[in-house]
Structure formats: C-alpha cells, structure tokens
N, C-alpha and C. Protein backbone atom coordinates (compact mmCIF):
# COMPACT_ATOMS: atom_id res chain seq x y z
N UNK A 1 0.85 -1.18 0.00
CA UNK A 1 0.00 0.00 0.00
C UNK A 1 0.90 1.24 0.00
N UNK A 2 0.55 2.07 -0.88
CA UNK A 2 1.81 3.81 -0.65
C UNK A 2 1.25 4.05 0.09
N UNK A 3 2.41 4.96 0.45
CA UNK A 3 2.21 5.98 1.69
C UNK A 3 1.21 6.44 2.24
N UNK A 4 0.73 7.44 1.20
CA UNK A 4 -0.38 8.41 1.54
C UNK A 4 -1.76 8.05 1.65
N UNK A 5 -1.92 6.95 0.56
CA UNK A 5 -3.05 5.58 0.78
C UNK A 5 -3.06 5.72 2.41
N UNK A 6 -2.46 4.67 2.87
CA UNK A 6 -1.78 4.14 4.02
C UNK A 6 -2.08 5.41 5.43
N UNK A 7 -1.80 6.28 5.23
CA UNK A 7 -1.63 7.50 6.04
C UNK A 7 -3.66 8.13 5.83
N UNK A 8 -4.07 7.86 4.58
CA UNK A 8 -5.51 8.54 4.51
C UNK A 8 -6.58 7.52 5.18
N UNK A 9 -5.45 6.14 5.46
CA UNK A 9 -6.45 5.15 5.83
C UNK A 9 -6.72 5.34 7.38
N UNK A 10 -5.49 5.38 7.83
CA UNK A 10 -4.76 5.71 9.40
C UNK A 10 -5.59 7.49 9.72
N UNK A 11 -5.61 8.19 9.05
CA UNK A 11 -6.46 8.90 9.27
C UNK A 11 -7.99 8.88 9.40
N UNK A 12 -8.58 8.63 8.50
CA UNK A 12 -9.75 7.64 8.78
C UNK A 12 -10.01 7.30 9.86
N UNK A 13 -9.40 6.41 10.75
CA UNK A 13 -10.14 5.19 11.33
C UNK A 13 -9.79 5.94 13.08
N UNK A 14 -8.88 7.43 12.78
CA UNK A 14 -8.66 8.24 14.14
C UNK A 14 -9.75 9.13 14.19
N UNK A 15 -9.97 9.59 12.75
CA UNK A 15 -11.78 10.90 12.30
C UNK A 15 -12.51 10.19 13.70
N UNK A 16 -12.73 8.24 12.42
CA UNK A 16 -13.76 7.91 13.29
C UNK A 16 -13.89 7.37 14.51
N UNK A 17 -13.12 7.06 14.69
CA UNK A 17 -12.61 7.21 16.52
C UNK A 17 -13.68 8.23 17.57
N UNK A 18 -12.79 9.35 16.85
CA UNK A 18 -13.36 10.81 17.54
C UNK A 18 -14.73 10.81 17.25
N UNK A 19 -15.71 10.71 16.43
CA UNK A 19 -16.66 10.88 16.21
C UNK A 19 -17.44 9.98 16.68
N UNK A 20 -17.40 8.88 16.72
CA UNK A 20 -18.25 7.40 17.29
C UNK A 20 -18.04 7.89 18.55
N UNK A 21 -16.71 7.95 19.37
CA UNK A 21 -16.59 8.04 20.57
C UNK A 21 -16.50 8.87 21.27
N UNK A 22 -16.66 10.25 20.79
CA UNK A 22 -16.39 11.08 21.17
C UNK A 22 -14.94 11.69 22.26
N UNK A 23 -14.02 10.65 21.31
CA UNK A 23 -13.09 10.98 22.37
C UNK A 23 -12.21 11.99 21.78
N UNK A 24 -11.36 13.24 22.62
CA UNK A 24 -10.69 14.14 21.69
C UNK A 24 -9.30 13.67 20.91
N UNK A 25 -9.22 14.53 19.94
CA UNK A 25 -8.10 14.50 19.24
C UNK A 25 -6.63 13.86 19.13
N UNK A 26 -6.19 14.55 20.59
CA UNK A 26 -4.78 14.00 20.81
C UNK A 26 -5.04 12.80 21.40
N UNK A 27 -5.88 12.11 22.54
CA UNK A 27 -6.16 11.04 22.86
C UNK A 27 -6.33 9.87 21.79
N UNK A 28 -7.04 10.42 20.95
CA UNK A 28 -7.23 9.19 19.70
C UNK A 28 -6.23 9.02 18.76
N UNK A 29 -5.29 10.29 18.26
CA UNK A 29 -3.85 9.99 17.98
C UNK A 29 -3.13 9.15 18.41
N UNK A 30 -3.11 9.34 19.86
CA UNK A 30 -2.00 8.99 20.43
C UNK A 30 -2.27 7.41 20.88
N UNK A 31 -3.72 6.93 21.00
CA UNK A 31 -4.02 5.60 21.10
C UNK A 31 -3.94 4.70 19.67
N UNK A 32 -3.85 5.54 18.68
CA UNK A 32 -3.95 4.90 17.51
C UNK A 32 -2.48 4.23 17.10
N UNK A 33 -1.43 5.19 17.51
CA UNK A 33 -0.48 5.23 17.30
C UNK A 33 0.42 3.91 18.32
N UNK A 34 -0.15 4.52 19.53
CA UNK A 34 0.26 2.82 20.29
C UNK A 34 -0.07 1.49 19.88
N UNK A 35 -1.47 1.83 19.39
CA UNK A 35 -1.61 0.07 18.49
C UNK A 35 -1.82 0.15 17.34
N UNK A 36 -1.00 0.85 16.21
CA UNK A 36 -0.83 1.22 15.25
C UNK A 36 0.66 -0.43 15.12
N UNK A 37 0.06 -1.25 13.88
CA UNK A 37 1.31 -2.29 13.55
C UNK A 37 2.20 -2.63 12.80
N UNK A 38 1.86 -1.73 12.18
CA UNK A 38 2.74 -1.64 11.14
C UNK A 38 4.15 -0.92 11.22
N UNK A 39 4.64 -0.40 10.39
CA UNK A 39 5.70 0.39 10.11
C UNK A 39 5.55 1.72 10.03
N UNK A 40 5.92 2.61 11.04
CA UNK A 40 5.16 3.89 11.06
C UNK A 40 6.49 4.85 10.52
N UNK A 41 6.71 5.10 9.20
CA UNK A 41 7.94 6.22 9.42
C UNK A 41 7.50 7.43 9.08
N UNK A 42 8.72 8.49 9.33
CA UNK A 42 7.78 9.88 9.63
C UNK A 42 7.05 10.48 8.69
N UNK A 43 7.22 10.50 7.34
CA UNK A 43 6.06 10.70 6.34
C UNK A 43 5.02 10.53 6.31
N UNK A 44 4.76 9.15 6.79
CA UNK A 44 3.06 8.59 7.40
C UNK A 44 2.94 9.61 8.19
N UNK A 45 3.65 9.49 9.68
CA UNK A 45 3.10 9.93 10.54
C UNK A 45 2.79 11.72 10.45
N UNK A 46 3.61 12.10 9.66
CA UNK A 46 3.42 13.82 9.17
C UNK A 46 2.13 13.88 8.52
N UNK A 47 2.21 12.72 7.72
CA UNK A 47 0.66 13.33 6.87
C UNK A 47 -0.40 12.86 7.32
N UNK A 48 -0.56 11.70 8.26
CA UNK A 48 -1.76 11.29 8.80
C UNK A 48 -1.83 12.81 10.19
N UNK A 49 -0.92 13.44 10.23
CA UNK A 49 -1.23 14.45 11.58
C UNK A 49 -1.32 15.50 10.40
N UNK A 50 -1.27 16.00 9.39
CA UNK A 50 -1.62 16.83 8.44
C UNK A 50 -2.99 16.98 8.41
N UNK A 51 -3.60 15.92 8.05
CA UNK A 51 -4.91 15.34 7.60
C UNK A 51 -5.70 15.43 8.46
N UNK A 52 -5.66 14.57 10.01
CA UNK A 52 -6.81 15.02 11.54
C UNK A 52 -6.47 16.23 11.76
N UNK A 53 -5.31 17.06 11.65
CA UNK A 53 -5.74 18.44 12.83
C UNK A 53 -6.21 18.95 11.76
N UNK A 54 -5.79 18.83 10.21
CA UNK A 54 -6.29 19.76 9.34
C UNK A 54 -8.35 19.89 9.52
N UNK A 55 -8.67 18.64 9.42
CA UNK A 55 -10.10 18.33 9.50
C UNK A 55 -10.53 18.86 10.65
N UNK A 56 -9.78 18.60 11.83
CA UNK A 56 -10.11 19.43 13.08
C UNK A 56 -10.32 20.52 13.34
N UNK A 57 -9.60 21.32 12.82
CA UNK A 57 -9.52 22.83 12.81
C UNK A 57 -10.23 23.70 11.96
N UNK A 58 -10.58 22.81 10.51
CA UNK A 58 -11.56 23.42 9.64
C UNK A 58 -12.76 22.46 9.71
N UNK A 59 -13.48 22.18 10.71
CA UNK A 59 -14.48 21.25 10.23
C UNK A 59 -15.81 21.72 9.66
N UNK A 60 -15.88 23.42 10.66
CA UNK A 60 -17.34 23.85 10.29
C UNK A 60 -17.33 24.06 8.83
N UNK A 61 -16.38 24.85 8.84
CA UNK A 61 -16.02 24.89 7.04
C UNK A 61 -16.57 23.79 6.62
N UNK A 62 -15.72 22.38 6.27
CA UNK A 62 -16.01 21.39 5.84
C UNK A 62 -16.96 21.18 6.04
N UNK A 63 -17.62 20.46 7.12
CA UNK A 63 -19.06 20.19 6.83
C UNK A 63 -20.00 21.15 6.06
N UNK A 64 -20.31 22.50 6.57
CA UNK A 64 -20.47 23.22 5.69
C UNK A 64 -20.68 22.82 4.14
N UNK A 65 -19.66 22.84 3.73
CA UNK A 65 -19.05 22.86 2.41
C UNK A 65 -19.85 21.26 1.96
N UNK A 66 -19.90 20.36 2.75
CA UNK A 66 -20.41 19.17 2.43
C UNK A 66 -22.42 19.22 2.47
N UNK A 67 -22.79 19.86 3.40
CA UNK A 67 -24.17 20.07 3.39
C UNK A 67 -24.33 20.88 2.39
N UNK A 68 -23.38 21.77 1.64
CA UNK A 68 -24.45 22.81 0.98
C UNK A 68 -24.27 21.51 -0.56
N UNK A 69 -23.76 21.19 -1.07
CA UNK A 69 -23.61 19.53 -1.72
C UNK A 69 -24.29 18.36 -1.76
N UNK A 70 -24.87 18.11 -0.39
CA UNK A 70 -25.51 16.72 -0.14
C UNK A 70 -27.07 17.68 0.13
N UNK A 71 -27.72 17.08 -0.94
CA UNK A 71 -29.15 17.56 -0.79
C UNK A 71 -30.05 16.51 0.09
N UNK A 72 -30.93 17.11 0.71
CA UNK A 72 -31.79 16.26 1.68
C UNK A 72 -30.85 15.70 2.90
N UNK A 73 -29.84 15.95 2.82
CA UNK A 73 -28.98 15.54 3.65
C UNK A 73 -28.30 16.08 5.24
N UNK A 74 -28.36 15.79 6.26
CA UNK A 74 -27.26 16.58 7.06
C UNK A 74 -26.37 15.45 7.51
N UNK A 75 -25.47 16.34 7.80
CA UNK A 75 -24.09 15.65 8.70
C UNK A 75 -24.93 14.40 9.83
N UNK A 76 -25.67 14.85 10.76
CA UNK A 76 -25.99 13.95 11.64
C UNK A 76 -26.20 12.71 10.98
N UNK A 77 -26.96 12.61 10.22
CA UNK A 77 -27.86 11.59 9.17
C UNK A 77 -27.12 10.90 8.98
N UNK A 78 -25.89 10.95 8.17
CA UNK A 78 -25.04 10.64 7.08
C UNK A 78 -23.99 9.11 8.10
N UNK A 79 -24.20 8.44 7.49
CA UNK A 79 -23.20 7.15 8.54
C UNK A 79 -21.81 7.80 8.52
N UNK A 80 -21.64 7.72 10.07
CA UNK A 80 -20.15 8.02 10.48
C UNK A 80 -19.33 7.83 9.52
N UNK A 81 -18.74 6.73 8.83
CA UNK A 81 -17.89 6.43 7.73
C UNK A 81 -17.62 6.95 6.61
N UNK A 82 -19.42 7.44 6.20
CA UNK A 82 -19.12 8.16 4.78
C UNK A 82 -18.70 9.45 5.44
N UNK A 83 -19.18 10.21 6.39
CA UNK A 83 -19.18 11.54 7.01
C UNK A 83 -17.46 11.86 6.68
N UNK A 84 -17.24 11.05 7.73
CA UNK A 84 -15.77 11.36 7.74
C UNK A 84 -14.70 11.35 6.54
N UNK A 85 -15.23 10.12 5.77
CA UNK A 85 -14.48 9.98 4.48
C UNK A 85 -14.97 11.09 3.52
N UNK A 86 -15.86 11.82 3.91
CA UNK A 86 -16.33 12.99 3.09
C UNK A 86 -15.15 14.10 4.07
N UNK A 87 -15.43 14.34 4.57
CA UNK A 87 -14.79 15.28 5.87
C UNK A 87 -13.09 15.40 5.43
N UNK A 88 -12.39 14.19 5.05
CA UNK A 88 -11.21 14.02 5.22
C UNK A 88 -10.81 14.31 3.29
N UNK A 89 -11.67 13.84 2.63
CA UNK A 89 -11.75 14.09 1.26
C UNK A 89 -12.10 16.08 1.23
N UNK A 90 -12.63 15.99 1.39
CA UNK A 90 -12.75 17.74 1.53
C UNK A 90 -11.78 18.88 2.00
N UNK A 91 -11.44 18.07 3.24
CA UNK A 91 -10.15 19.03 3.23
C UNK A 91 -8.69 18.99 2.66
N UNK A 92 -8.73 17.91 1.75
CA UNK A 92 -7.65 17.96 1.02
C UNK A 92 -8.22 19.25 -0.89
N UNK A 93 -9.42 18.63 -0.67
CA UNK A 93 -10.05 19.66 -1.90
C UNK A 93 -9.71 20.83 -1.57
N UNK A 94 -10.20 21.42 -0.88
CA UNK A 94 -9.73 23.05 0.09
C UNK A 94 -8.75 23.28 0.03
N UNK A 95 -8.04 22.65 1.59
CA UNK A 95 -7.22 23.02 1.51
C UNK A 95 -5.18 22.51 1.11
N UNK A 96 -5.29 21.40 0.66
CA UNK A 96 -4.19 20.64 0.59
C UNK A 96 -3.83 21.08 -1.25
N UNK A 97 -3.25 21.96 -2.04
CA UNK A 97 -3.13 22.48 -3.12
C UNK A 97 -2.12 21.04 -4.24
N UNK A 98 -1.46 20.98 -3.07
CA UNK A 98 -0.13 19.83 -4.39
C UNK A 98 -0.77 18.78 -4.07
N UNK A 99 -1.88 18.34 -3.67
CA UNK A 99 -2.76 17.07 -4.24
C UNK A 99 -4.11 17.17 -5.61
N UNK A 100 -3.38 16.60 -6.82
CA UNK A 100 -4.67 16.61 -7.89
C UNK A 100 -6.11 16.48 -6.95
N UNK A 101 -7.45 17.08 -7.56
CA UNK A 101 -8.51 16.81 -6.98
C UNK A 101 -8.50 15.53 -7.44
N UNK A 102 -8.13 14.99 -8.56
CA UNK A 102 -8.98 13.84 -8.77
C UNK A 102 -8.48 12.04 -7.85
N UNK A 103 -6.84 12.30 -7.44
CA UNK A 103 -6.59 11.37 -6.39
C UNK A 103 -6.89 11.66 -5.41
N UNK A 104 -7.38 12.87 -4.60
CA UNK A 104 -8.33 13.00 -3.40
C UNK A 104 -9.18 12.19 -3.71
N UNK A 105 -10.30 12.47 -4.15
CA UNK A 105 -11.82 11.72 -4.72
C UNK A 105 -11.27 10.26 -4.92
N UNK A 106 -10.56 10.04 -5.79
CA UNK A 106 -10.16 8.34 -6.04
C UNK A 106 -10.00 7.76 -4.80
N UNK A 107 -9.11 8.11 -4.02
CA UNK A 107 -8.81 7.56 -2.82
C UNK A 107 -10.02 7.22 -1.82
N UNK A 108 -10.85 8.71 -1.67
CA UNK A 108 -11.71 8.47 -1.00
C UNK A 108 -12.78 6.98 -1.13
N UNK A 109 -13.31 7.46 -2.85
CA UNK A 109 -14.21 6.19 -3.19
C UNK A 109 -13.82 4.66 -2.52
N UNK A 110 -12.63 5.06 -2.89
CA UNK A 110 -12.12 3.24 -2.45
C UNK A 110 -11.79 3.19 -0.94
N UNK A 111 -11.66 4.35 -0.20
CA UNK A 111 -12.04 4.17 1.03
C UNK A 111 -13.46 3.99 1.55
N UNK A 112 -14.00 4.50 0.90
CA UNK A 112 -15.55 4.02 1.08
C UNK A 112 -16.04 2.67 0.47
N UNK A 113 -15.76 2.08 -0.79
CA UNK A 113 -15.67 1.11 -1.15
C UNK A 113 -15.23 -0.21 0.11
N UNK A 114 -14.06 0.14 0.61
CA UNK A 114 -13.75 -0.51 1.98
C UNK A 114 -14.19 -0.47 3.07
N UNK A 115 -14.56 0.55 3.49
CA UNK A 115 -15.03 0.53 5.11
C UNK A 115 -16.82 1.13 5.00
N UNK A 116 -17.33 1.52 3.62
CA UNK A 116 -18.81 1.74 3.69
C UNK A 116 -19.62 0.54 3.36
N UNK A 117 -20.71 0.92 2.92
CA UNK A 117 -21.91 -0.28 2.83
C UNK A 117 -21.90 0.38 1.37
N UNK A 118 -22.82 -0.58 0.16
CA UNK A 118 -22.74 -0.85 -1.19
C UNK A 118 -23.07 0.79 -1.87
N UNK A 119 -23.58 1.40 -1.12
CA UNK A 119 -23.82 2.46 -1.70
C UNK A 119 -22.48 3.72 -1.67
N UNK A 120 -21.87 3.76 -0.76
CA UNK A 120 -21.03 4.19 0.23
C UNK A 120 -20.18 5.43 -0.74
N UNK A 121 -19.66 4.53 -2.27
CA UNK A 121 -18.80 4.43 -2.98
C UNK A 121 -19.64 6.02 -4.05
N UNK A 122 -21.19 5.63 -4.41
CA UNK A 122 -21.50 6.43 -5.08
C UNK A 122 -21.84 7.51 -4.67
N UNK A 123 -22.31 7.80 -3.15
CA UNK A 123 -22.66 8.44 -2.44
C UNK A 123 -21.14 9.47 -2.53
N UNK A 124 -20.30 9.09 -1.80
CA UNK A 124 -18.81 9.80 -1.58
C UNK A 124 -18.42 10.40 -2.96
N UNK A 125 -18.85 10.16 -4.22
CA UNK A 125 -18.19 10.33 -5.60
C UNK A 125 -19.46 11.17 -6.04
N UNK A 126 -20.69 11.49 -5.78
CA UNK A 126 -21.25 12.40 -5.97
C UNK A 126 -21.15 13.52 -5.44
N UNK A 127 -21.01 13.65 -3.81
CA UNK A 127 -20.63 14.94 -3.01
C UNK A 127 -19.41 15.70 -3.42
N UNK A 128 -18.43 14.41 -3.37
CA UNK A 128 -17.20 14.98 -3.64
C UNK A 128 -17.37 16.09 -5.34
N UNK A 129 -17.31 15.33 -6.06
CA UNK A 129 -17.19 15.71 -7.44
C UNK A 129 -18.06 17.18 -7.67
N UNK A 130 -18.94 17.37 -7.14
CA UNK A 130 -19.61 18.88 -6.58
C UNK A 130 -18.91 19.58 -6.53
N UNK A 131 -18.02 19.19 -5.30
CA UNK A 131 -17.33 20.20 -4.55
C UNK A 131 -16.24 20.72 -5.44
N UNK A 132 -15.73 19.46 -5.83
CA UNK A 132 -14.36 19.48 -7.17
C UNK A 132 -14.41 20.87 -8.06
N UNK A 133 -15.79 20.82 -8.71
CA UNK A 133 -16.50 21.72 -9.68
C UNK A 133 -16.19 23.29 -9.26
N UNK A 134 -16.35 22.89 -7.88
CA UNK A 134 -16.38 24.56 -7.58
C UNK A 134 -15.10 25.21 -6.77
N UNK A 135 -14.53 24.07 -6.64
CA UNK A 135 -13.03 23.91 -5.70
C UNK A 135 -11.89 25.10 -6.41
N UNK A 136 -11.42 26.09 -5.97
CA UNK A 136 -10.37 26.78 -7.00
C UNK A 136 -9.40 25.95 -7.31
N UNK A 137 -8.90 24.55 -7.09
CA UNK A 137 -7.99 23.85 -7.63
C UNK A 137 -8.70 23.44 -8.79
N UNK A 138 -9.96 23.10 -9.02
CA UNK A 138 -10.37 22.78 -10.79
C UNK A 138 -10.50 23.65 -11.40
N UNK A 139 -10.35 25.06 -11.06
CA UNK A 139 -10.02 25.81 -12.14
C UNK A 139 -8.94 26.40 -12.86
C-alpha cells in the first residue's frame, strides 16, 4: 500500500474514533499510534497528523461545504464512515493544493468502497465531485 493511501487510511479510522466516541483529538492519535502495527515512518506519521488536525480545525467549514452539496442531507444523518471519508476528502479539496482533486476523490471512493456499505462508494463520488466543480484547484 503507498504511503499516503496508508496514512488517509490511518487517518480515517482516528476521524472515526473521535466521532463514534467522542473521544478528543490527541487522545485518539496517540491511542492509535500505540496500536498502530505496522511500520510507522515519519512521512506517514506527518501526513496522517496533516490530515486530523487539518479536519479538526476546519471542520465547520467542511461540513459546511459538504451540506451545501448533499441535498436532503445533514451531517448527523449521514453514517459516520461516509461523514468522515467525506470530511477528510474535503479538506484535502480546500485546503491541501499539491494534491490533484482527482486522487483526493479516487482515494476516498475506495475508502468508502472498503469501510462503507454498497452504496457508500457512489454516495462519496457524488458529493465529492460537486465540490471538485467549484473547488479553486479545478479551475
């Protein structure tokens, strides 16, 4: 698996940590990281801490940015999994510039593809691709 794969996955599964459990930030880092088994070198670990505080710090934004997109929809509604994989896909649209939009979105799908239910995949690739449209990196 590359890196950043690897690091968007590890990000992921700390979003949803925080969100299912409501537990904060550095706590769920720092537990992830203790039973984290793999091979952690510092690139991962830079960009998976790129990725949560980034989402952290801009979330109203993000969500935001995701409700005015998902029609009939709110954040509460939306299964934790896609939320976040929307959440974490978005702020690389925004704000992460030397990532193409379109391997944000790729990545995401197939993170949803993996950890969502059958719909998961089209759901995440419609919101996203919205946002893409209007994102100043697609223009």
């Amino acid at each position: 698996m590359r890196k950043r794969t690897q690091a968007r996955e590890c990000a992921l599964k700390i979003l949803y940590q925080v969100d299912i459990a409501g537990q904060n930030l550095k706590d769920a880092v720092d537990s992830f990281w203790l039973n984290f088994e793999a091979d952690s070198d510092k690139s991962l670990v830079d960009f998976v801490d790129i990725l949560v505080k980034g989402v952290a710090e801009n979330l109203q934004a993000i969500d935001a940015k995701i409700i005015s997109f998902a029609k009939n929809w709110q954040i509460s509604r939306m299964a934790v999994i896609d939320r976040n994989i929307l959440r974490l896909a978005t702020f690389e649209l925004l704000f992460l510039e030397d990532i193409p939009p379109k391997v944000s979105i790729n990545e995401a799908i197939e993170l949803a593809k993996k950890y969502g239910d059958k719909d998961s995949g089209k759901f995440v690739n419609g919101i996203l691709d919205k946002i893409k449209k209007e994102s100043p990196k697609d223009k």
